[in-house]
C-alpha atoms as a PDB file:
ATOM      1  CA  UNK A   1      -1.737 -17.157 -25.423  1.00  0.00           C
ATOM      2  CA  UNK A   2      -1.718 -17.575 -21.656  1.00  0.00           C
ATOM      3  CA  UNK A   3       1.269 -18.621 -19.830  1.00  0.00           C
ATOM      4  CA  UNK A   4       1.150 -20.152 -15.944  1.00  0.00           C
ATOM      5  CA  UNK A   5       4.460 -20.688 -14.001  1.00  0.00           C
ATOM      6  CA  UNK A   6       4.394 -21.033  -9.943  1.00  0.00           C
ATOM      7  CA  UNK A   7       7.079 -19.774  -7.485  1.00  0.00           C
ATOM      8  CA  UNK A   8       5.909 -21.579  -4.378  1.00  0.00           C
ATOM      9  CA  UNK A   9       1.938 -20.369  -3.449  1.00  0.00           C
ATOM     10  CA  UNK A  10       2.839 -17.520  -6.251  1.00  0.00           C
ATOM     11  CA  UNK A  11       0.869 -17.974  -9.834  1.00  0.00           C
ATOM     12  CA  UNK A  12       2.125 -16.279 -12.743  1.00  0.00           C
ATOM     13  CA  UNK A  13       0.054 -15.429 -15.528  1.00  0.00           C
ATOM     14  CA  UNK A  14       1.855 -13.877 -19.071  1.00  0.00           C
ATOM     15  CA  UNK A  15      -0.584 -13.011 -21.842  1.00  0.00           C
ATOM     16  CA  UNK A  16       2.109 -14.166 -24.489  1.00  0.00           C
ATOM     17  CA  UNK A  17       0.140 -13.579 -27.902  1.00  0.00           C
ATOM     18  CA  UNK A  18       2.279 -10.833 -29.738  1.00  0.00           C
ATOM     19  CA  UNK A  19       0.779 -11.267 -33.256  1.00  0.00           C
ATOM     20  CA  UNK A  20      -2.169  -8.907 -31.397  1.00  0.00           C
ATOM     21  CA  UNK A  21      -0.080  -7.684 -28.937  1.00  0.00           C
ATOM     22  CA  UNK A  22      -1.807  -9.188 -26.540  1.00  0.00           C
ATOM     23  CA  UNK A  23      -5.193  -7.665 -27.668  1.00  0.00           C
ATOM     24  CA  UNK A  24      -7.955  -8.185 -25.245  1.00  0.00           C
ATOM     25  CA  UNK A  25      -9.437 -10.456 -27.842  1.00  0.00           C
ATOM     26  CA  UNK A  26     -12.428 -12.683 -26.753  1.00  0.00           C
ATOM     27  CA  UNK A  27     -10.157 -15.672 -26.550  1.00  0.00           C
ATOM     28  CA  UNK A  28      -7.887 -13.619 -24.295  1.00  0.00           C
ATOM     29  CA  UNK A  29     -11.002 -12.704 -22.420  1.00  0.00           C
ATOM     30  CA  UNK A  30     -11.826 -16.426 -21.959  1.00  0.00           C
ATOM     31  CA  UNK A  31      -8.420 -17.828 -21.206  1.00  0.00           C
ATOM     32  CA  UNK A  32      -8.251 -15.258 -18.638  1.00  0.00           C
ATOM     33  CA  UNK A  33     -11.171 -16.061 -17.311  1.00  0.00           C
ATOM     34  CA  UNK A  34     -10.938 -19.448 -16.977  1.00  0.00           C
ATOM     35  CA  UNK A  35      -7.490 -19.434 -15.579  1.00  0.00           C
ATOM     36  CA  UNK A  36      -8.559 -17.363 -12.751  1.00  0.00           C
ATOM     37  CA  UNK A  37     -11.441 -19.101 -11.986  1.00  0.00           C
ATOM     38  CA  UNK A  38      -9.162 -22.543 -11.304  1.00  0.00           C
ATOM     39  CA  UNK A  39      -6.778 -20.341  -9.241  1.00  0.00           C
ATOM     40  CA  UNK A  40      -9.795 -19.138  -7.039  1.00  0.00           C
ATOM     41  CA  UNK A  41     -10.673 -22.449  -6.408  1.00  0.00           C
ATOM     42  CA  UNK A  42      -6.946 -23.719  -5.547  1.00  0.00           C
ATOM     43  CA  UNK A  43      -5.983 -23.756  -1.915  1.00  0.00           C
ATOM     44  CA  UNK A  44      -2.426 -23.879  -2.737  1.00  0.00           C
ATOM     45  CA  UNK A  45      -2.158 -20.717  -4.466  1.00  0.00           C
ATOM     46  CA  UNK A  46      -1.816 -17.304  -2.075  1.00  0.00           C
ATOM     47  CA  UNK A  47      -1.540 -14.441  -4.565  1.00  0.00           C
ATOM     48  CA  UNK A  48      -1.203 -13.926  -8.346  1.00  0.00           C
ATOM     49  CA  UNK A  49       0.821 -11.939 -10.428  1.00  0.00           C
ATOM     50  CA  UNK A  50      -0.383 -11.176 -13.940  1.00  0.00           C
ATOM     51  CA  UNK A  51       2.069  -9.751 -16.621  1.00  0.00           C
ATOM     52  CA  UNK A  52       2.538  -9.102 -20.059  1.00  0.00           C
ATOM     53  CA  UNK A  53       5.062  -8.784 -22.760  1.00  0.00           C
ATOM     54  CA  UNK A  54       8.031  -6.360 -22.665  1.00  0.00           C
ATOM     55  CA  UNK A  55       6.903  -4.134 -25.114  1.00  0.00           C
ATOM     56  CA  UNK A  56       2.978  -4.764 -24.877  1.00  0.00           C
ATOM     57  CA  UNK A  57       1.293  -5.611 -21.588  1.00  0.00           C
ATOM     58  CA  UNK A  58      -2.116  -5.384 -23.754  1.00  0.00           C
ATOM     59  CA  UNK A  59      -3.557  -3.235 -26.483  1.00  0.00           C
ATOM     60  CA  UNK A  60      -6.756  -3.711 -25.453  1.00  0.00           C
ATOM     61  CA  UNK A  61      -9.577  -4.779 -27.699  1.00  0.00           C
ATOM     62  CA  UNK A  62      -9.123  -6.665 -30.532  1.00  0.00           C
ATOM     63  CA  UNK A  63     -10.361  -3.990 -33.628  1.00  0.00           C
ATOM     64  CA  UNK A  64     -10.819  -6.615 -36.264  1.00  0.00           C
ATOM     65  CA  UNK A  65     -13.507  -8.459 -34.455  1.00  0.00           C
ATOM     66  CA  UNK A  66     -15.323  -5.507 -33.271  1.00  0.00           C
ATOM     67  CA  UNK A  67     -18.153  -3.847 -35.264  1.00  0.00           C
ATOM     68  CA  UNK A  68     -22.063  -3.699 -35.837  1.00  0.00           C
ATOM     69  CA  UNK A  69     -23.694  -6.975 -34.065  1.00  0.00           C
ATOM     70  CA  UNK A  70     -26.995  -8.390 -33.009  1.00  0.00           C
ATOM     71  CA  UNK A  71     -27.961  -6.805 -29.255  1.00  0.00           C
ATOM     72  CA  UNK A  72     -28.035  -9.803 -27.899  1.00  0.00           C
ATOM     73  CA  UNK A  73     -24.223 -10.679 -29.387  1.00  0.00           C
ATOM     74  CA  UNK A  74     -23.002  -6.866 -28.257  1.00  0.00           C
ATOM     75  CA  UNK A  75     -24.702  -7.987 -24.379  1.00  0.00           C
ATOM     76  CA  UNK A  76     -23.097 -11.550 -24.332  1.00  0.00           C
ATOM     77  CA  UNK A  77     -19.845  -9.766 -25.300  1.00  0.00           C
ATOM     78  CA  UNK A  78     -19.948  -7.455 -22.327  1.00  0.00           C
ATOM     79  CA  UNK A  79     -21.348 -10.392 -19.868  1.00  0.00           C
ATOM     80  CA  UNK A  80     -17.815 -12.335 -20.541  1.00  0.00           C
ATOM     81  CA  UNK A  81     -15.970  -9.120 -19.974  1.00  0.00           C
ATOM     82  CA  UNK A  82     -17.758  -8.633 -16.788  1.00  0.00           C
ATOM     83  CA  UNK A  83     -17.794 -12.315 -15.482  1.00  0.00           C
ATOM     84  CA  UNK A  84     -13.747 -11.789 -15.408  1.00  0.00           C
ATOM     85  CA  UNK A  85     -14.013  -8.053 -14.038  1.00  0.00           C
ATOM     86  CA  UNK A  86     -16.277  -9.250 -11.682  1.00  0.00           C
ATOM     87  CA  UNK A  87     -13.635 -12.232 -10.487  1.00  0.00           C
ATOM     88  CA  UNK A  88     -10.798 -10.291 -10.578  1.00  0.00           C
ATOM     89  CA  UNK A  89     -12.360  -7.382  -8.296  1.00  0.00           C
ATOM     90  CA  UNK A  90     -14.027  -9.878  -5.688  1.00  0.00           C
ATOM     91  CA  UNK A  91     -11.701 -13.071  -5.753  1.00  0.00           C
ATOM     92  CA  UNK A  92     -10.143 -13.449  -2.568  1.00  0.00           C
ATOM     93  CA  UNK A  93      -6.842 -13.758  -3.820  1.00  0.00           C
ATOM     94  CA  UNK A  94      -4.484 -10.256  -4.051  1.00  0.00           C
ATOM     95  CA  UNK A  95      -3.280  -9.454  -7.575  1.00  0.00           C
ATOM     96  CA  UNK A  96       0.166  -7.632  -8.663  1.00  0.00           C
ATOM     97  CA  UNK A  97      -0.058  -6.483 -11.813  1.00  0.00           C
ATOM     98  CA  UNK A  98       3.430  -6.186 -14.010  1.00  0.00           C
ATOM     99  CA  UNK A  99       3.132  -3.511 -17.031  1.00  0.00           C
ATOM    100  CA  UNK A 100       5.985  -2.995 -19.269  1.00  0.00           C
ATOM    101  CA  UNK A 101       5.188  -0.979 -22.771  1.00  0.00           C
ATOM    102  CA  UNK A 102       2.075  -0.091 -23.979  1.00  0.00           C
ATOM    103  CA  UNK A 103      -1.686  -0.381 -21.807  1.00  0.00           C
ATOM    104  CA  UNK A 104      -4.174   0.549 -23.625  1.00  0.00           C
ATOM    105  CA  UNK A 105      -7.846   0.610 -23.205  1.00  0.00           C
ATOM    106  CA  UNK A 106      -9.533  -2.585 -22.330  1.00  0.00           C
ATOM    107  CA  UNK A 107      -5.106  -3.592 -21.409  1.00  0.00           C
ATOM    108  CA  UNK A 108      -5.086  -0.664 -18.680  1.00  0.00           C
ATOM    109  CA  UNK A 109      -8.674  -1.273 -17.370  1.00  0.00           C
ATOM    110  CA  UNK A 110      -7.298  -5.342 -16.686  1.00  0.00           C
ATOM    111  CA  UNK A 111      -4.426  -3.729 -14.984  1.00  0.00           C
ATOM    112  CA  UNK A 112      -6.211  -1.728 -12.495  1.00  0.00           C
ATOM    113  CA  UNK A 113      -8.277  -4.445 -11.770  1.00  0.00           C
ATOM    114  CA  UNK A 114      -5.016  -5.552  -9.834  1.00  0.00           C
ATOM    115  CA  UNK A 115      -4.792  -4.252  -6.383  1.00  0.00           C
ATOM    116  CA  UNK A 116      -0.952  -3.409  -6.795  1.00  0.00           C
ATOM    117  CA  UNK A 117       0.510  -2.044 -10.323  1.00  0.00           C
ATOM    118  CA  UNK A 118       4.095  -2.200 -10.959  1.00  0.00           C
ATOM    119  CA  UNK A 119       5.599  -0.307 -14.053  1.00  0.00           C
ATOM    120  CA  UNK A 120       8.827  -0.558 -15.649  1.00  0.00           C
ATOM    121  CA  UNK A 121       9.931   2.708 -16.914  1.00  0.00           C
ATOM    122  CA  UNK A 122       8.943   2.078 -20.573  1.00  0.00           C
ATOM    123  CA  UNK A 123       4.989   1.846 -19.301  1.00  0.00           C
ATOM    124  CA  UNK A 124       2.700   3.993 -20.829  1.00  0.00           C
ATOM    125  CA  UNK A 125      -1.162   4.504 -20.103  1.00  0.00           C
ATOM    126  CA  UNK A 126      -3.763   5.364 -22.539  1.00  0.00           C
ATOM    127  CA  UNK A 127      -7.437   4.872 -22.430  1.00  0.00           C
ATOM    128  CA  UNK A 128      -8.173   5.212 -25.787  1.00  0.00           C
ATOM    129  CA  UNK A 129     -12.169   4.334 -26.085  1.00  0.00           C
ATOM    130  CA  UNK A 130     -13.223   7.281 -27.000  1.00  0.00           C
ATOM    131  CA  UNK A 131     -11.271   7.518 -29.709  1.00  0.00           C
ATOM    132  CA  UNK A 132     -12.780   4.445 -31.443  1.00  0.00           C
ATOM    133  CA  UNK A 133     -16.188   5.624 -30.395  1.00  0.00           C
ATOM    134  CA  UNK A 134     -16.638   3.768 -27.538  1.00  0.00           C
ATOM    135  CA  UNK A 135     -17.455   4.471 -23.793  1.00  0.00           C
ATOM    136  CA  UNK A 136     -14.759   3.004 -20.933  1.00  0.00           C
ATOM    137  CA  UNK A 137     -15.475  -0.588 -19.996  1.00  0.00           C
ATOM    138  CA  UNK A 138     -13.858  -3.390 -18.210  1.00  0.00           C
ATOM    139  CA  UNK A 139     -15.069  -2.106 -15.180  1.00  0.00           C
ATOM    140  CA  UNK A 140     -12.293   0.978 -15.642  1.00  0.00           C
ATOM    141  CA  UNK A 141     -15.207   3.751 -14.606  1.00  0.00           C
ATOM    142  CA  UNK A 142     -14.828   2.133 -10.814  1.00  0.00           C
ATOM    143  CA  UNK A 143     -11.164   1.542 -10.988  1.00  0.00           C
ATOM    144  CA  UNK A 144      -9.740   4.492 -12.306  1.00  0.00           C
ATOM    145  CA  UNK A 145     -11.653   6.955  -9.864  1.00  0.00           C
ATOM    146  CA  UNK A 146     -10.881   4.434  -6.980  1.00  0.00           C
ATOM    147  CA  UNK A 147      -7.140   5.088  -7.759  1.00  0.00           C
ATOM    148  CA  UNK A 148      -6.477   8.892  -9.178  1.00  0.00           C
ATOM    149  CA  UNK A 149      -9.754  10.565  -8.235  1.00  0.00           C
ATOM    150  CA  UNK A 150     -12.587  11.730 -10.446  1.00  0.00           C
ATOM    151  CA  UNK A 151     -11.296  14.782 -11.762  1.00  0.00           C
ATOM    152  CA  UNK A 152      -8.163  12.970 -12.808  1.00  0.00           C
ATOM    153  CA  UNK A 153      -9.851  10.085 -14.363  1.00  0.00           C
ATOM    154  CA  UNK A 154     -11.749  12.234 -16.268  1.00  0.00           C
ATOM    155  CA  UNK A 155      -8.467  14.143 -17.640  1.00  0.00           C
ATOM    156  CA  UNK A 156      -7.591  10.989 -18.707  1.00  0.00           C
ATOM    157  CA  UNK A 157     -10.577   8.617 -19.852  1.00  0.00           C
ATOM    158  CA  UNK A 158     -11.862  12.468 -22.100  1.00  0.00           C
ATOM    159  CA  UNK A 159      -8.724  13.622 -23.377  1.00  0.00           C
ATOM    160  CA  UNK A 160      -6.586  10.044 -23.941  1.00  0.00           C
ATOM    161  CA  UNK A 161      -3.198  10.884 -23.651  1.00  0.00           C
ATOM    162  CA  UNK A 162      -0.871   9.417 -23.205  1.00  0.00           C
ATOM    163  CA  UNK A 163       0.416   8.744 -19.757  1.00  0.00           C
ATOM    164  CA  UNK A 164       3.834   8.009 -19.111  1.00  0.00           C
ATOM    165  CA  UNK A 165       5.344   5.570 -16.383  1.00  0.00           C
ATOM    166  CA  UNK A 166       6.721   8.783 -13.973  1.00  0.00           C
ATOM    167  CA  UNK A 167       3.487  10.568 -13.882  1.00  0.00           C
ATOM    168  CA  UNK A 168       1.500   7.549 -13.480  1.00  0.00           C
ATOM    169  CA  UNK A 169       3.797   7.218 -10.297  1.00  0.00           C
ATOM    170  CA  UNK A 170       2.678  10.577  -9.795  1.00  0.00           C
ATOM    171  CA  UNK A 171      -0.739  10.548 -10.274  1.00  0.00           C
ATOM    172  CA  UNK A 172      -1.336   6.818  -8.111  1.00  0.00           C
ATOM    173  CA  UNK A 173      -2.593   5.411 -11.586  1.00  0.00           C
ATOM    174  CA  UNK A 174       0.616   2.748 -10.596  1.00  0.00           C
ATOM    175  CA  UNK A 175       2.158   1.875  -6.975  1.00  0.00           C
ATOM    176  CA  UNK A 176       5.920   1.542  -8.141  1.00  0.00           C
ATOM    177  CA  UNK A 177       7.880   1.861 -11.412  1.00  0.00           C
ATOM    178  CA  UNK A 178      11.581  -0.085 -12.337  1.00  0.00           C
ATOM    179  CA  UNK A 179      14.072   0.532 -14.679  1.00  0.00           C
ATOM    180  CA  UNK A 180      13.224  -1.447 -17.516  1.00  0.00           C
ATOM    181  CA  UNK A 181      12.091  -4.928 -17.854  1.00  0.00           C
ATOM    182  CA  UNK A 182      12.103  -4.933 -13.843  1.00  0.00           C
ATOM    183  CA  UNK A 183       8.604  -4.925 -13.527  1.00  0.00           C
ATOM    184  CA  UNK A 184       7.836  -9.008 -13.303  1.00  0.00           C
ATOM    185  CA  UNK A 185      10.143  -9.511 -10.636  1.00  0.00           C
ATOM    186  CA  UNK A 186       9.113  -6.590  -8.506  1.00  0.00           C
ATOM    187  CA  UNK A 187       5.730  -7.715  -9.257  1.00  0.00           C
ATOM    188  CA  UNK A 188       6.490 -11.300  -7.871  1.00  0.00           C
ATOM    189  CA  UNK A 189       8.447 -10.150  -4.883  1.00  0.00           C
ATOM    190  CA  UNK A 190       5.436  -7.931  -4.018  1.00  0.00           C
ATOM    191  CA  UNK A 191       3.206 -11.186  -4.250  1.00  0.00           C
ATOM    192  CA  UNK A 192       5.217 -13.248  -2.432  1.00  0.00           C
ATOM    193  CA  UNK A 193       4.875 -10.321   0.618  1.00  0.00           C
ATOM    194  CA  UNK A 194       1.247 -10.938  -0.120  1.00  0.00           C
ATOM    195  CA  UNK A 195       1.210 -14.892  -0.054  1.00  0.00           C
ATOM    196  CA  UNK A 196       2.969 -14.625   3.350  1.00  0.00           C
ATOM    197  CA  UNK A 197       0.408 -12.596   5.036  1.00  0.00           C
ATOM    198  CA  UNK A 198      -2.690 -13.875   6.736  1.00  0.00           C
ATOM    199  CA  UNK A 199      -5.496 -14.766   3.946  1.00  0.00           C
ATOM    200  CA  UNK A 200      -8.943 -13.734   5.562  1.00  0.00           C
ATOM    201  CA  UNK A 201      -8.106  -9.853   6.188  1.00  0.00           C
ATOM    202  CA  UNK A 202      -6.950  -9.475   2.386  1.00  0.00           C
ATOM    203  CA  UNK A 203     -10.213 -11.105   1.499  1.00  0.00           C
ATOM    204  CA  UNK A 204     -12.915  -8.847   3.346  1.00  0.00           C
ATOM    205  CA  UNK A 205     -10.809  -5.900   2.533  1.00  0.00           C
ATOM    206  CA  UNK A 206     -11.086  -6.640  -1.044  1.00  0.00           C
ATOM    207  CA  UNK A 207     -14.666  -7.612  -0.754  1.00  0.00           C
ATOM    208  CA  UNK A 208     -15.474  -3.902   0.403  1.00  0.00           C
ATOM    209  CA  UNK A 209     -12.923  -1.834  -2.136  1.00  0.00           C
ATOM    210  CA  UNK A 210     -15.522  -3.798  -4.546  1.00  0.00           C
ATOM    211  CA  UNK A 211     -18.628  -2.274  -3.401  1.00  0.00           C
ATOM    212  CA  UNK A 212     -20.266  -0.113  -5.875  1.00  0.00           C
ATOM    213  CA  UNK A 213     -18.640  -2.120  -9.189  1.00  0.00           C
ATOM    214  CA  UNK A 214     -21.777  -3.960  -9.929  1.00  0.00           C
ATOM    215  CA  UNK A 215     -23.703  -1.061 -10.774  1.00  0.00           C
ATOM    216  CA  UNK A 216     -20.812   0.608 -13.100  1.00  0.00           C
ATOM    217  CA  UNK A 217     -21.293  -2.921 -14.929  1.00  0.00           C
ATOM    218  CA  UNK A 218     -24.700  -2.461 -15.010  1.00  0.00           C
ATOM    219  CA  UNK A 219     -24.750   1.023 -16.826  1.00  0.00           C
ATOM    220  CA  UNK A 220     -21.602  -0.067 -18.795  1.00  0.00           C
ATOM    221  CA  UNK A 221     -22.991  -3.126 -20.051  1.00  0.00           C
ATOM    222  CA  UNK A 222     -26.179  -0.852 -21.139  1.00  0.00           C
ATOM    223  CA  UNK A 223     -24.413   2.042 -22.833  1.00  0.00           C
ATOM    224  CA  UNK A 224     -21.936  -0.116 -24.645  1.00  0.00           C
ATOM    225  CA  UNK A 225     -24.096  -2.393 -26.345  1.00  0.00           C
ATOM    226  CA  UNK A 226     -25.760   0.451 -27.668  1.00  0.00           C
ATOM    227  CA  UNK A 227     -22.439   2.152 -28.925  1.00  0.00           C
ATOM    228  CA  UNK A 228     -21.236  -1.213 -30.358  1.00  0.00           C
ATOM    229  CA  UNK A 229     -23.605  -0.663 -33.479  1.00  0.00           C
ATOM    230  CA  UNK A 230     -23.378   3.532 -33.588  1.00  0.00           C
ATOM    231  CA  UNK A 231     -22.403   5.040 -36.439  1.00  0.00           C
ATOM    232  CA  UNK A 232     -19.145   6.557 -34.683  1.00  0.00           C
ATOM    233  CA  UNK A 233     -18.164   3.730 -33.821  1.00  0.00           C
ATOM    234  CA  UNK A 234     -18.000   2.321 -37.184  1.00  0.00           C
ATOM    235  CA  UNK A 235     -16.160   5.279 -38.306  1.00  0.00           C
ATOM    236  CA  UNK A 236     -13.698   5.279 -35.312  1.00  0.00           C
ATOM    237  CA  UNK A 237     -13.116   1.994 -36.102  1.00  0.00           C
ATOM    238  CA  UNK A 238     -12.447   2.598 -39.910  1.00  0.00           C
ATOM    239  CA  UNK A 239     -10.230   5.357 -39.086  1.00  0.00           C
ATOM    240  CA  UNK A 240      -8.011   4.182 -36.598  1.00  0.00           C
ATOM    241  CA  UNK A 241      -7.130   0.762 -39.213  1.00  0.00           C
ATOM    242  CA  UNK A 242      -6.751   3.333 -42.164  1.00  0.00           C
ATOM    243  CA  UNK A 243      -4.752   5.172 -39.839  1.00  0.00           C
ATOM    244  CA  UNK A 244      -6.766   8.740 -40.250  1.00  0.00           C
ATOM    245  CA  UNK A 245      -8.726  11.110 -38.345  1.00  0.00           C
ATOM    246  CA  UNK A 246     -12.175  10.344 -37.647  1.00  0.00           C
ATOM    247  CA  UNK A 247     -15.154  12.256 -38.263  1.00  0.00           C
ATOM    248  CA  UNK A 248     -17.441  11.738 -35.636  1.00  0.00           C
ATOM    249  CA  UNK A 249     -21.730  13.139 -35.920  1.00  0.00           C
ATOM    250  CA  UNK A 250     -22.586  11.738 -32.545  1.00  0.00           C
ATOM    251  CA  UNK A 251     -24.443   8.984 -34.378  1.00  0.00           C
END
């Protein structure tokens, strides 16, 4: 499910489930997490690449194990998610992200959790909560505004198109794009740049770009839990497996 290769002080991470597609399951959630807690707490390792599949970087969350739940289920699922948004924002290591194919919902909000995003042409953004009945999460309310603005990100969390590799050049949703399949090794020259630079500067600055995404958490955690068990949600849900429309009462 989780792949880890080094290049020197480099650590590469591959989500590598493609049954899902590398859904953001709640395994996914907790491999991730617990890889990146042992990289925090390894001296040898200087920057981190993360990366998924050349068709998929993520899907986002995993549809089949969503659905009405206990409140206190709906909160413990949002504290995982936000114990790894949480590292990922205010580890002290830099992250390059590599996207090829689809990133989607809970897949795009883990990718701009990265402080550098590298696309290969095929890329393509799409928030896609809404259309499931379901607010943004995964800490994507403080990301996305951080990188394209708030008018922008609202364009694009509201609407949910999709958003192709050259405009998210264009738009600063992604730092670089490659022809195809170039992504990963872009991505792991950028973090080798990284791992050569001095530590401590990287650190504070990315302790202060995270000011702010504890109370987005706190709201998101909140709101979600709530919309977990809604009534759209369930049909959202329905309708995107049946592959129809949904008909949405803002229940």
């Amino acid at each position: 499910m989780l792949e880890e290769t080094r290049e020197s002080d480099v650590a590469l991470l591959r989500m590598n489930d493609p049954p899902r597609r590398n859904a953001f399951s709640i395994p996914m959630r907790l491999a991730l997490l617990e890889k990146f807690r042992a990289l925090e707490a390894d001296p040898s390792v200087r920057a981190v690449v993360l990366a998924g599949g050349d068709q998929y970087f993520s899907v986002g969350g995993d549809l089949n194990a969503q659905g009405p739940q206990p409140l206190q289920e709906a909160l413990d699922r949002m504290r995982i998610i936000h114990d790894l948004v949480r590292l990922m924002a205010q580890s002290s290591k830099p992250r390059v992200c590599a996207v090829e194919g689809w990133a989607v919902g809970g897949g795009m909000a883990l990718a701009l959790l990265c402080d550098t995003i590298v696309a290969g042409d095929s890329a393509r953004f799409k928030a896609g909560f809404g259309e499931i009945g379901l607010a943004p999460d995964t800490g994507i309310l403080h990301t996305l505004p951080d990188r394209v603005g708030r008018a922008r990100a609202r364009q694009i969390l509201f609407y949910g198109e999709v958003v192709e590799a050259a405009q998210a050049l264009e738009w600063g949703l992604v730092d670089c794009v490659t022809p195809a399949f170039g992504a990963q090794a872009e991505a792991l020259r950028l973090g080798h740049e990284l791992a050569r630079k001095p530590p401590l500067p990287i650190a504070l600055t990315r302790s202060v770009f995270a000011a702010g995404l504890d109370d987005v958490l706190l709201r998101e955690r909140e709101i979600q839990a709530m919309l977990l068990n809604s009534r759209d949600h369930a049909e959202g849900r329905a309708a995107f497996l049946e592959g129809r429309t949904g008909k949405y009462t803002g229940s």
